[in-house]
Each structure stands twice: as C-alpha cells, then as structure tokens.
Protein backbone atom coordinates (compact mmCIF):
# COMPACT_ATOMS: atom_id res chain seq x y z
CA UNK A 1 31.06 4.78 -90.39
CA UNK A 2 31.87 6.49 -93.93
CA UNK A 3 32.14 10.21 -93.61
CA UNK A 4 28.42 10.48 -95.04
CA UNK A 5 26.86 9.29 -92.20
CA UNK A 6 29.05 10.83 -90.13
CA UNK A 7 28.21 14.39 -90.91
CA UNK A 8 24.50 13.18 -91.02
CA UNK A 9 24.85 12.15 -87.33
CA UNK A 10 26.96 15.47 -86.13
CA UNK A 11 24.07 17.28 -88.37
CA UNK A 12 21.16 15.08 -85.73
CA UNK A 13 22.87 15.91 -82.55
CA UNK A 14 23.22 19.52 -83.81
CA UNK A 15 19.54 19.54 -84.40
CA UNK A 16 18.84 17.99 -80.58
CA UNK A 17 21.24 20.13 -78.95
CA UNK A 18 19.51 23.44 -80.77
CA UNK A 19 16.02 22.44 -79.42
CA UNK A 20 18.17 22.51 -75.78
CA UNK A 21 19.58 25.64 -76.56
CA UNK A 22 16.27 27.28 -77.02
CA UNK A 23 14.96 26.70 -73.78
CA UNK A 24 18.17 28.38 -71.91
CA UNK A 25 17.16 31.76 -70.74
CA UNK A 26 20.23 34.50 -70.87
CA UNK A 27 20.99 33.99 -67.22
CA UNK A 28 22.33 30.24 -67.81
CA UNK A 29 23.66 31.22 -70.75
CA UNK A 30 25.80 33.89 -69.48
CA UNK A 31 27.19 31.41 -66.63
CA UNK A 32 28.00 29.16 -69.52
CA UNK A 33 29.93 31.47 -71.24
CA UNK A 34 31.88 32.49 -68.57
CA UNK A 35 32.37 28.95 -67.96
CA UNK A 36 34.00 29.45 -71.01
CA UNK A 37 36.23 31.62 -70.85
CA UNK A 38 37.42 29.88 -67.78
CA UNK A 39 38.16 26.30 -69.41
CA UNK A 40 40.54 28.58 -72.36
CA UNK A 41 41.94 30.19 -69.11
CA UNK A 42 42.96 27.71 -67.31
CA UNK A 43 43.84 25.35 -70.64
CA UNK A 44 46.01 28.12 -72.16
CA UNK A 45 49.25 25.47 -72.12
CA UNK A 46 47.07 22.84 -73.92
CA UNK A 47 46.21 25.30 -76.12
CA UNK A 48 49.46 26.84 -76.76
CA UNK A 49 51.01 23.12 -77.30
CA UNK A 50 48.37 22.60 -80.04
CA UNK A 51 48.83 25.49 -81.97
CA UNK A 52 53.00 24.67 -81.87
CA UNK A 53 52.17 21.80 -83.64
CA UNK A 54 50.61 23.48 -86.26
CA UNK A 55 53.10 26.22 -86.45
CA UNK A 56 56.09 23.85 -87.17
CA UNK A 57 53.50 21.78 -90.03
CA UNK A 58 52.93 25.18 -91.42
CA UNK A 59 56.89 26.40 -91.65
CA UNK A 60 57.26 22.84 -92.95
CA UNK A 61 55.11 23.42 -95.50
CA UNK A 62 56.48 26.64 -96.45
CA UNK A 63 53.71 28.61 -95.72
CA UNK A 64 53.87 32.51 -95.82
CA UNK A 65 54.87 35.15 -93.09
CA UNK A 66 51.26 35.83 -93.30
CA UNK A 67 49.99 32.64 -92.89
CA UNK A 68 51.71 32.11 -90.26
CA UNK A 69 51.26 34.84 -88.49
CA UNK A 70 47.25 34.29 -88.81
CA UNK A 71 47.92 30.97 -87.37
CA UNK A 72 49.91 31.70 -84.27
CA UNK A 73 48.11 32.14 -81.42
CA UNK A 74 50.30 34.39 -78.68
CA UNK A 75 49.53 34.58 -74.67
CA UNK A 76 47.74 38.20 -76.09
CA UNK A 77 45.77 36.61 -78.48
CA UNK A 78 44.54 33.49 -75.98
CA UNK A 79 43.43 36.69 -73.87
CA UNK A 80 41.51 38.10 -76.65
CA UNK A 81 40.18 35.30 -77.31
CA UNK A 82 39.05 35.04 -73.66
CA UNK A 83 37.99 38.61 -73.11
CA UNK A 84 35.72 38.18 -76.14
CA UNK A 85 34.17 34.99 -74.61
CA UNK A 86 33.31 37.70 -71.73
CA UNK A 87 32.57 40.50 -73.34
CA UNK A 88 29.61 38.35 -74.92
CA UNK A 89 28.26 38.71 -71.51
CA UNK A 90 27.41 42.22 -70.88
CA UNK A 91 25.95 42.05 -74.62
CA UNK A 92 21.77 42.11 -74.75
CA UNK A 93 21.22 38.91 -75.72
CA UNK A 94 19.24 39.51 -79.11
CA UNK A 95 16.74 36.06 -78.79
CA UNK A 96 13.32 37.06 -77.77
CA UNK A 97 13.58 40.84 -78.45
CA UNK A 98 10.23 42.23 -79.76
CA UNK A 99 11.16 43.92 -82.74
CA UNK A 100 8.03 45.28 -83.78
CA UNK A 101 3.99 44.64 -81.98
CA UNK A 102 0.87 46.04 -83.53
CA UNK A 103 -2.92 45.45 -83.43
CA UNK A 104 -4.79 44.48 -86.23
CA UNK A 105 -8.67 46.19 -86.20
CA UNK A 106 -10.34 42.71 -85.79
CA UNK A 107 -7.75 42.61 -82.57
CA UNK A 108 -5.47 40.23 -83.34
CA UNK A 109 -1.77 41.11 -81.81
CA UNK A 110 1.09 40.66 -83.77
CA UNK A 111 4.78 41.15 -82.80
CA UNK A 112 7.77 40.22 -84.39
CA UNK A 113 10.43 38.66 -82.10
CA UNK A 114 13.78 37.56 -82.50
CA UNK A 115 14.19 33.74 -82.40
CA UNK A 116 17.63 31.45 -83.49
CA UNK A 117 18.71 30.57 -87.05
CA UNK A 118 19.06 27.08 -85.68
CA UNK A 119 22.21 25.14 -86.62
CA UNK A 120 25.07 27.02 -88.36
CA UNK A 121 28.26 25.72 -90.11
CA UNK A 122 30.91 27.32 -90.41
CA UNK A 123 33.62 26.76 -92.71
CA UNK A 124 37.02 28.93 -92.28
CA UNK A 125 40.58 28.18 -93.09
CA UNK A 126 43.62 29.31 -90.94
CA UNK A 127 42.57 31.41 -88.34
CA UNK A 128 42.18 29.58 -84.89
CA UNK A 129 40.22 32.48 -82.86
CA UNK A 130 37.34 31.89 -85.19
CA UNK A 131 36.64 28.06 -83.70
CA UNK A 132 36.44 30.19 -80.43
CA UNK A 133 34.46 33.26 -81.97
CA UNK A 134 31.69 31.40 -83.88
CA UNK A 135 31.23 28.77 -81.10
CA UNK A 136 30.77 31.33 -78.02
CA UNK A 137 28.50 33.53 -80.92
CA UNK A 138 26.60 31.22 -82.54
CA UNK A 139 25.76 29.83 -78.49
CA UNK A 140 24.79 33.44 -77.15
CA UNK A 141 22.54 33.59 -79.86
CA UNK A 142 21.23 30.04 -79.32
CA UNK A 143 22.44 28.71 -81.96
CA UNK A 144 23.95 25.10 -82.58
CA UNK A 145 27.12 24.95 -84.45
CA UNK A 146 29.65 22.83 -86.58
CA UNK A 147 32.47 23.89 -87.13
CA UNK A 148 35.35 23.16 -90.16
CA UNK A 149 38.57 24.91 -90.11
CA UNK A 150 41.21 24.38 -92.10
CA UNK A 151 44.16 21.58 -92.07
CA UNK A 152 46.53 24.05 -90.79
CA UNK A 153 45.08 24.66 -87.91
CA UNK A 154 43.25 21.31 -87.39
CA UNK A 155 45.34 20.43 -83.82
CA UNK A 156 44.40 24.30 -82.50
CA UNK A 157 41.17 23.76 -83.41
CA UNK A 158 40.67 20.19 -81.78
CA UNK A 159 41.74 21.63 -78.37
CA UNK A 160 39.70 25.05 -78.38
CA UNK A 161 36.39 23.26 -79.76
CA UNK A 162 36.75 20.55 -76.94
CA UNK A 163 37.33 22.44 -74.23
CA UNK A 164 34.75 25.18 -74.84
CA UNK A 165 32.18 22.02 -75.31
CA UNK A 166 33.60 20.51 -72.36
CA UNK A 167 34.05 23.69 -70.23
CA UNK A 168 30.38 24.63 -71.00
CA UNK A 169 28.99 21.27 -69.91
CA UNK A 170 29.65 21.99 -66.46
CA UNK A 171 27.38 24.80 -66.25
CA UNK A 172 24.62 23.15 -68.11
CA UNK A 173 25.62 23.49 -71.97
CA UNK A 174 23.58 20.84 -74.15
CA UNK A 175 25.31 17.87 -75.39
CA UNK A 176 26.74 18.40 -79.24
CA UNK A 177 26.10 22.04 -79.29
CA UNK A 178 29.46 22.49 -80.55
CA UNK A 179 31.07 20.32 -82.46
CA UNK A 180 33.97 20.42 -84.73
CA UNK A 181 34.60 17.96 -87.73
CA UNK A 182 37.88 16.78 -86.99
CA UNK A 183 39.06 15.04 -91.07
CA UNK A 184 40.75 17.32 -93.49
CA UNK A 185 38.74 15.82 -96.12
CA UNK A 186 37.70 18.55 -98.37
CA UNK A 187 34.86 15.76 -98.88
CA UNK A 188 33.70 16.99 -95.48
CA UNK A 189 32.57 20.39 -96.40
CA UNK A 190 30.61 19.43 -99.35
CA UNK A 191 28.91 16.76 -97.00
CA UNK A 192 28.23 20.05 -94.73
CA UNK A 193 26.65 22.25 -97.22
CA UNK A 194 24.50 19.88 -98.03
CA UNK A 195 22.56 18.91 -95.16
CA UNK A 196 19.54 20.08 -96.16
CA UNK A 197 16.68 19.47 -93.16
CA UNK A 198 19.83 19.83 -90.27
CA UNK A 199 21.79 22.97 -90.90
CA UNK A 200 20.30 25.82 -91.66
CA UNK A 201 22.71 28.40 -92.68
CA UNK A 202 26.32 27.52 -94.03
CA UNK A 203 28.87 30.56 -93.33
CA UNK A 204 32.39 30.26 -95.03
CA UNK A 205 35.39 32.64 -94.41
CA UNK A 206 38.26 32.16 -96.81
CA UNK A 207 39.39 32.43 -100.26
CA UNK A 208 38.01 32.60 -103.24
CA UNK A 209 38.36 28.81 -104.28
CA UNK A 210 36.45 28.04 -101.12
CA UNK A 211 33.76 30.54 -101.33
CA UNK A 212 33.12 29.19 -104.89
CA UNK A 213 33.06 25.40 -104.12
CA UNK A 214 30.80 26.09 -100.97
CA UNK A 215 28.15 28.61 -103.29
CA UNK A 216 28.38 26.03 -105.61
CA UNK A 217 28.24 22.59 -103.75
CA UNK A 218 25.93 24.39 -101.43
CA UNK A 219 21.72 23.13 -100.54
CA UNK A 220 21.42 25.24 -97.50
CA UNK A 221 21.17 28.70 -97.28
CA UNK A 222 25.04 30.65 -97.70
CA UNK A 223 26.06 33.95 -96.50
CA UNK A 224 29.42 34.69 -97.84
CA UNK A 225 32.68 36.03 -95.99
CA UNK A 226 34.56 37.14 -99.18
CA UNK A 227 37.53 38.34 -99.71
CA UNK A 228 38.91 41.48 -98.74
CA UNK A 229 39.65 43.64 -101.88
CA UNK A 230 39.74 46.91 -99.61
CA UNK A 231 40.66 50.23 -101.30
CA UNK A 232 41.97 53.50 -100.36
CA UNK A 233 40.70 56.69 -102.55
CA UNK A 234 43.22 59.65 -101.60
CA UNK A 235 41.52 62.50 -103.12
CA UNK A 236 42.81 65.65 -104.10
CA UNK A 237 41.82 67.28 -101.44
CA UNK A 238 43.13 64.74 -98.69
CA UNK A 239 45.51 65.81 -95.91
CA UNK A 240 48.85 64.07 -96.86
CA UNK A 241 50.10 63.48 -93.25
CA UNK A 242 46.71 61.98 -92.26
CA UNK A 243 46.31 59.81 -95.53
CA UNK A 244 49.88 58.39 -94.94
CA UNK A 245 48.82 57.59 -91.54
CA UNK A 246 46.04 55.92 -92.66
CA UNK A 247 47.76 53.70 -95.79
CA UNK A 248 50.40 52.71 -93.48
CA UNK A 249 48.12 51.44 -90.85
CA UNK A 250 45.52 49.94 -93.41
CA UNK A 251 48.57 48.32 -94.94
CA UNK A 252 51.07 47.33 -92.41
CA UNK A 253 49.29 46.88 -89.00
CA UNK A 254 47.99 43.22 -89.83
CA UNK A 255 48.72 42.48 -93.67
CA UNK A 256 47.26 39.05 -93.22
CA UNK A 257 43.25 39.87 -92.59
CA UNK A 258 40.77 40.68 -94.84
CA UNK A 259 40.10 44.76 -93.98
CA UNK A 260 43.98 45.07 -94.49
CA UNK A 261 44.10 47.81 -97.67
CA UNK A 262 45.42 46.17 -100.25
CA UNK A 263 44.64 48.99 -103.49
CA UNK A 264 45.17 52.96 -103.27
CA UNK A 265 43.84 55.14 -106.05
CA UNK A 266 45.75 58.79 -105.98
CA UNK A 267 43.35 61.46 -107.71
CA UNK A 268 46.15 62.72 -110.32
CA UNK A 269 46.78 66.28 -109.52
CA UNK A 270 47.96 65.59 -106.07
CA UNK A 271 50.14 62.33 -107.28
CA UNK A 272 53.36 64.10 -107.60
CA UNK A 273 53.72 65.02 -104.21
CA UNK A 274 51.79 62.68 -102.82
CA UNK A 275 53.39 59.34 -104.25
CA UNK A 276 56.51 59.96 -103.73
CA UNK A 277 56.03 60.89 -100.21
CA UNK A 278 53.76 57.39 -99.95
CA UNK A 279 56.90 55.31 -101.26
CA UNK A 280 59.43 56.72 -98.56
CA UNK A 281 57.25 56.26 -95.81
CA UNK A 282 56.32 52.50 -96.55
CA UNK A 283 59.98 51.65 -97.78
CA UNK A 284 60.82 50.91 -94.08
CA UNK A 285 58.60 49.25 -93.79
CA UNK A 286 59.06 46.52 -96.43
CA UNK A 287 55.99 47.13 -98.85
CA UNK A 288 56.12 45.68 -101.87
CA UNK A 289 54.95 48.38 -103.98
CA UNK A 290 52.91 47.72 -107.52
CA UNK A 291 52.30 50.28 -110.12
CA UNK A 292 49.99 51.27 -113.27
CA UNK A 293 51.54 53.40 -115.95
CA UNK A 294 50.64 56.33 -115.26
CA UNK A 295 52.18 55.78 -111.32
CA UNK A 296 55.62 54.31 -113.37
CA UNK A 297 55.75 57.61 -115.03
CA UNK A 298 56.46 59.50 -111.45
CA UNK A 299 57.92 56.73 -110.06
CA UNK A 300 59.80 54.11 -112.46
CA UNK A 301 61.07 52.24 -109.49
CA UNK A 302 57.49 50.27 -108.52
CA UNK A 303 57.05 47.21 -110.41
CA UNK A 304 54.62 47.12 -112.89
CA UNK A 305 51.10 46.42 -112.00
CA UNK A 306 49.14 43.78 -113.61
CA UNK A 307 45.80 43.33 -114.35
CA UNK A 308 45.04 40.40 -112.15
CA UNK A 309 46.60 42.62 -109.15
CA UNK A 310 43.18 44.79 -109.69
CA UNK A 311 40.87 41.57 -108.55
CA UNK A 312 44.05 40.16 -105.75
CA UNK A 313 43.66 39.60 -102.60
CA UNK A 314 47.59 39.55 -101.21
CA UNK A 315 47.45 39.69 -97.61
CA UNK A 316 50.98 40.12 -97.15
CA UNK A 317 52.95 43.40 -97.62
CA UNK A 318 52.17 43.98 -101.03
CA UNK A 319 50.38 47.40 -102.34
CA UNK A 320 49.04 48.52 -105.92
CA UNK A 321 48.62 52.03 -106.81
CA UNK A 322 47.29 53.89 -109.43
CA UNK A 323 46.45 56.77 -110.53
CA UNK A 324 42.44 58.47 -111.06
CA UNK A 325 41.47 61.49 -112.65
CA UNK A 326 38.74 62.06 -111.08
CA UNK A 327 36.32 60.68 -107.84
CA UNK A 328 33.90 59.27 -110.17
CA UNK A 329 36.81 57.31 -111.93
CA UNK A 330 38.19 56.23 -108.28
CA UNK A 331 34.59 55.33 -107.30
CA UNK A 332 33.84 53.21 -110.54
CA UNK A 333 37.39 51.07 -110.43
CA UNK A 334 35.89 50.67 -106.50
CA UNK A 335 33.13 49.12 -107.75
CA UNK A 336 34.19 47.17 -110.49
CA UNK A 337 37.53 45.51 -108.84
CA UNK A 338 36.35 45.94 -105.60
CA UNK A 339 34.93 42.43 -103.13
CA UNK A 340 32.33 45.35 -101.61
CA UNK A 341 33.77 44.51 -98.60
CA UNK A 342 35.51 47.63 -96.98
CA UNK A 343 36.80 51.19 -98.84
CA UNK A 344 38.04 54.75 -97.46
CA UNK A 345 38.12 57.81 -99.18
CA UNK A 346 41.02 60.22 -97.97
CA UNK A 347 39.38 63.55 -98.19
CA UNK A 348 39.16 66.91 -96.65
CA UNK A 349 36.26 68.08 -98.99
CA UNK A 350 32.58 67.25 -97.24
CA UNK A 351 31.75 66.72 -101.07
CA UNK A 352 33.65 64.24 -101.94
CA UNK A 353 33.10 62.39 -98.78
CA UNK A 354 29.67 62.22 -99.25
CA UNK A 355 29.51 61.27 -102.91
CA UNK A 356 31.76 58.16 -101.88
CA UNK A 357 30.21 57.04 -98.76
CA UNK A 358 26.63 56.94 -100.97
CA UNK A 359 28.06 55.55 -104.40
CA UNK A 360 30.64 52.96 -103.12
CA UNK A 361 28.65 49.57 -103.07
CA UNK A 362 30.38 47.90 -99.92
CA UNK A 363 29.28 46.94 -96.86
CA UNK A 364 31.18 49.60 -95.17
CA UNK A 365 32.73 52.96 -96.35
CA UNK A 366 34.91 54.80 -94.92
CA UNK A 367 35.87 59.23 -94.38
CA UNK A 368 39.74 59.26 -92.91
CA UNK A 369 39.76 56.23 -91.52
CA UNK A 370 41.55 53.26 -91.93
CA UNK A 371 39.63 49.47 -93.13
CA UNK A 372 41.20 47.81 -90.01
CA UNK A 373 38.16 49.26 -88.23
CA UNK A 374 36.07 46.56 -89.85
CA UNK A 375 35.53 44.53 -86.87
CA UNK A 376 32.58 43.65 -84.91
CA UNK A 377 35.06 44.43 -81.67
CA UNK A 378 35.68 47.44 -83.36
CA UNK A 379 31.97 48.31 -84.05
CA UNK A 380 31.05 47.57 -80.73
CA UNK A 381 28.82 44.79 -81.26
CA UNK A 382 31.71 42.46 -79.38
CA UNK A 383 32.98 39.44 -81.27
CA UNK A 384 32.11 38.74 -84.72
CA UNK A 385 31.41 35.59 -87.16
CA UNK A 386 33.24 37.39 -89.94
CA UNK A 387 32.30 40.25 -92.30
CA UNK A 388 29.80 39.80 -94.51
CA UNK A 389 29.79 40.76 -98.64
CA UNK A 390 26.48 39.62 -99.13
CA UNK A 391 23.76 42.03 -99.30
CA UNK A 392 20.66 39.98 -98.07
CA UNK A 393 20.41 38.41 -94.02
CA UNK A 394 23.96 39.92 -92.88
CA UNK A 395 26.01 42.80 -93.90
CA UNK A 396 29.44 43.76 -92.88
CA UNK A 397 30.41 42.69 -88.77
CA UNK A 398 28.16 39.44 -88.76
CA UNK A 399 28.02 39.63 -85.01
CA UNK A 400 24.52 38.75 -82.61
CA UNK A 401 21.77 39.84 -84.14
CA UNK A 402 22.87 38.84 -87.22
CA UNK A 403 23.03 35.18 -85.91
CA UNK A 404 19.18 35.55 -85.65
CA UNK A 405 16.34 35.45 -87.59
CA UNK A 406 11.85 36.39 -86.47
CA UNK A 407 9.32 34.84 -86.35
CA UNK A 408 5.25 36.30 -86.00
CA UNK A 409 3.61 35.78 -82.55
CA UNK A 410 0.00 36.50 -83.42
CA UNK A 411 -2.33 36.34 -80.81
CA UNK A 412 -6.38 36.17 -81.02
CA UNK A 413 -9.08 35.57 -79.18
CA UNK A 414 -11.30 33.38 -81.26
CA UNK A 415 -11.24 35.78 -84.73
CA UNK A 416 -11.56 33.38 -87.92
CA UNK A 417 -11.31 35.10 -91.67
CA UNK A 418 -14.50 35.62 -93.14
C-alpha cells in the first residue's frame, strides 16, 4: 500500500470512528477517559522504555539540552500526563451546550449548540505529552484524531497512541478514533493536509519551517501553533525586584517551550540600574545574554545583538535586550518582531499597563506576570492542544471549546417563506 492510500484509509476510519464518537454521551466518555489514564498508569515502564530509545537517538544525534529536555518524559511528567487525562473529567463537556436560543415572530426556534469539528490532525515535533494531550482532547470533545509527531519522538509516541487507543477500547472507545501515523516521511504530512472531504481541521505545533510547509501544502482548514517570540516590556516605572523575578522565571524555568521569554525591552531611563542588576542575577544561571547598542554602551560585556535575534525563536538559555525610549516604542518593536503569541509589561503605573494590554496584538498580554502562564492548565481550562497565533476559530490555550464548532437547530411547526 503506497503511503497515499494509506493516509486515505487512516483519513476513512477517522471519518467512521467520528460518526461513533458523536453518539457517546459524556457519561461513557468520562469512563473512557479514565480508562485512560489507567492504561498510561499501569504502562508507565513501556512507556518509559520507549522514550529511552529516543533519548539515546536524540544525544546521538547531537541534539540540544533543550531538545532533549522537551523529549524526556520523567515519572512527574507520565503523572502529568495522567492527571491531565483526569482532570478532563470534571471538565463540562462543551458538545451539545446551547449557546444561544431565540424565537423568531413567525415562531420558529432557533438555538445554537455546540457540535464536534469532526476529524483533527495534528502535526507536532518533539514533545511526547502532546500525542497524549490532543488524543484525550480532541476525544472529550468528540473529536476523531490523527496524529504526526516528529522522528524524535516517533518510539514515545507509538506506545502512548496505542495504549490510549487500546486502553479506551475496553470501555467502549470506537475503533480508529485515534490513530497515529507511524513513517517519518515528511511525505506523510503533506498527504495529511490534504485530505480534503476526511479531516477537517489540520493543527501544527512547531517551527517555523513546519508551520510554513503545512500553510502552504495545506487543503483543509489550518489553525496555527506558531512560534513563541514572547517579550518582556520593563517599564520605567516597574518594580526591579519583581521584574527580575519575573525575567528569570520567564527565562529560566523551562527555556525549551514556546511562552519561555525570549526578548526584554528596558524603557531607557531605568536601564542603568536596572541592566546591570538583570545581568548578575541571570549570570548564575547560565544565560546567554544578547545586546543592541545602546544596551553595549552600559554593558560592553553582552554580545552583540543581531538583527535576525529580533524575529528568533531560541528556546534554550539565550536572552536579547534592548533598550526603548518610550512604551509606544516598546509596544511597536512588540508588534513588529513579535509571533503575537504571549508579552508582559513590567509596570507599576495603571497607565502603562493599560495602554499595553489594549495595543499589544497577541493572543495574551500580560501586567507582572510571567509568559509561562500561557497554558490551558494554567488558565484553567485543563489540558490544551497548543496555543494558538491565529486570530480566527482559536486564540491563545486551544483547549475544549475550542475543539468545537455550532451548528443551527431550528425548529417549526409547518412555517414555509412566503
């Protein structure tokens, strides 16, 4: 079977097993999930064996402290991966909410209900918890799903699609509603994105090369996961022990995801206090620090920013700085080198807060707080497909509801149009 047909057949059973998936009412599908959660539970050496194999490929192939560290999957993150499964649970389940009823003055009543995109791919690269994230997701929501990670985490990925699919079976899961495409044939995703008439909706999470080939290659519908350009605005009215607090965890706490801060703009007349101060405290904690000119003049030591680091994602424990003379200068760089993904302004001054939070164009802005909150765990809407940069469907945590779409219930009794 070439690889063609192949996806055309996963894209056929996707389209059967969403049919099945529209008829389960939240009960069964809450026994499913926990079914779940049980089959990662009591698989956690399979799964752990898996990703080893995949850790020594990736150190093989010299991949980054980073990358790595997005790969690995620890006992704690097997249990986050399983108390997300859970926490799906207790969430409303958003299919069949009336979002809106009225009556029309012939009498016909309308509502607008939530109903299930349908079948989803999703394309990602390194990060295993998203095969278990976007399956359990896209299946609360009632959605089917295929799923495409990347080569470095292909053996992971194997052995958490199969035994959700296969844990979920014994509580009544349909038949193909999760499936993972198992070749590392980039070939594959362009064979995804366009299966036009099976999947609906095509979600990537990656770089930039991949978000461009899928956009491009792409006949179904696309919301992208860019990446995460995510900014830091200390203003000159900021609190320098609570802005340091907030760099450092923006920074350091998980370099390798995409609402890590990667950019912070200084507003100028607080910059000679305020950098030098910033340099000491993420010296221990190996930051590779990146200046513009004007930061070189206070501090010659960082290296010399260049004009590609504006539009970089690094994820790794690297940091450019620069230097702003005024909000509206910080908020315009924001926008222009920005991914509109996630930005916080450092500010004391209600002001200044406010003119950021409405003028920054990203899907979510930030007063003293750090990006890491960008999270659908975070948010409180429980696990997440990924963040959204798009503006139209999904914006920001693409968690539940966002997994849905509505469709008009209109009912009559006999009215025709004149």
């Amino acid at each position: 079977m070439t690889l063609h047909e192949t996806l055309m057949e996963m894209g056929d059973r996707a389209v059967a097993a969403e049919r099945q998936l529209a008829t389960l009412g939240t009960r069964r599908k809450n026994l499913i999930l926990e079914a779940m959660a049980e089959a990662l539970e009591a698989n956690r050496d399979r799964i752990k064996e898996a990703n080893s194999r995949d850790m020594a490929a990736g150190r093989a192939a010299a991949l980054t402290d980073a990358m790595l560290d997005r790969l690995l999957l620890t006992d704690k993150r097997i249990d986050s991966m399983i108390n997300g499964v859970r926490a799906l649970i207790g969430l409303k389940d958003p299919v069949g909410q009336k979002i809106s009823r009225w009556i029309r003055p012939n009498g016909l009543v309308i509502q607008k209900i939530r109903v299930p995109i349908g079948v989803i791919g999703i394309i990602y690269e390194s990060r295993p918890n998203v095969t278990v994230d976007a399956a359990a997701l896209c299946f609360k929501a009632s959605n089917a799903v295929i799923l495409r990670g990347g080569k470095e985490a292909l053996e992971s990925n194997l052995a958490l699609a199969d035994i959700l699919q296969s844990g979920g079976l014994r509580k009544g899961l349909p038949p193909h509603s999760i499936q993972f495409i198992a070749t590392t044939d980039h070939e594959a995703v362009r064979e995804l994105v366009q299966l036009e008439g099976r999947v609906d909706l095509v979600i990537p999470r990656g770089g930039e090369a991949l978000i461009r080939a899928v956009t491009e290659q792409a006949r179904v519908p696309v919301i992208k996961h860019y990446k995460g350009i995510c900014h830091a605005y200390v203003d000159e009215s900021a609190d320098p022990a609570k802005a340091l607090d907030i760099i450092e965890n923006g920074k350091c706490s998980r370099p390798g995801v995409c609402n890590a801060l990667e950019k912070v703009l200084i507003h100028q007349k607080i910059a000679p206090e305020f950098l030098p101060r910033l340099i000491e405290r993420l010296a221990g904690r190996r930051v590779e620090l990146r200046g513009d000119e004007a930061a070189r003049v206070l501090a010659p030591e960082l290296a010399p920013a260049q004009p590609a680091d504006w539009d970089q994602e690094y994820l790794d424990l690297t940091l450019t700085v620069g230097l702003v003379p005024s909000l509206d200068a910080a908020i315009a760089h924001i926008n222009r080198h920005g991914s509109h993904h996630s930005d916080t302004i450092l500010a004391e001054s209600k002001k200044a807060q406010d003119v950021f939070l409405a003028q920054v164009d990203s899907a979510c802005v930030y007063a003293n707080a750090s990006t890491r909150f960008t999270d659908g765990g975070e948010f409180g809407m429980g696990a997440e497909i990924g963040i959204s940069t798009d503006k139209l469907h999904a914006r920001g945590p693409m968690a539940l509801e966002e997994l849905t779409t509505y469709k008009y219930i209109i009912q009559g009794n006999g009215q025709i149009r004149p």
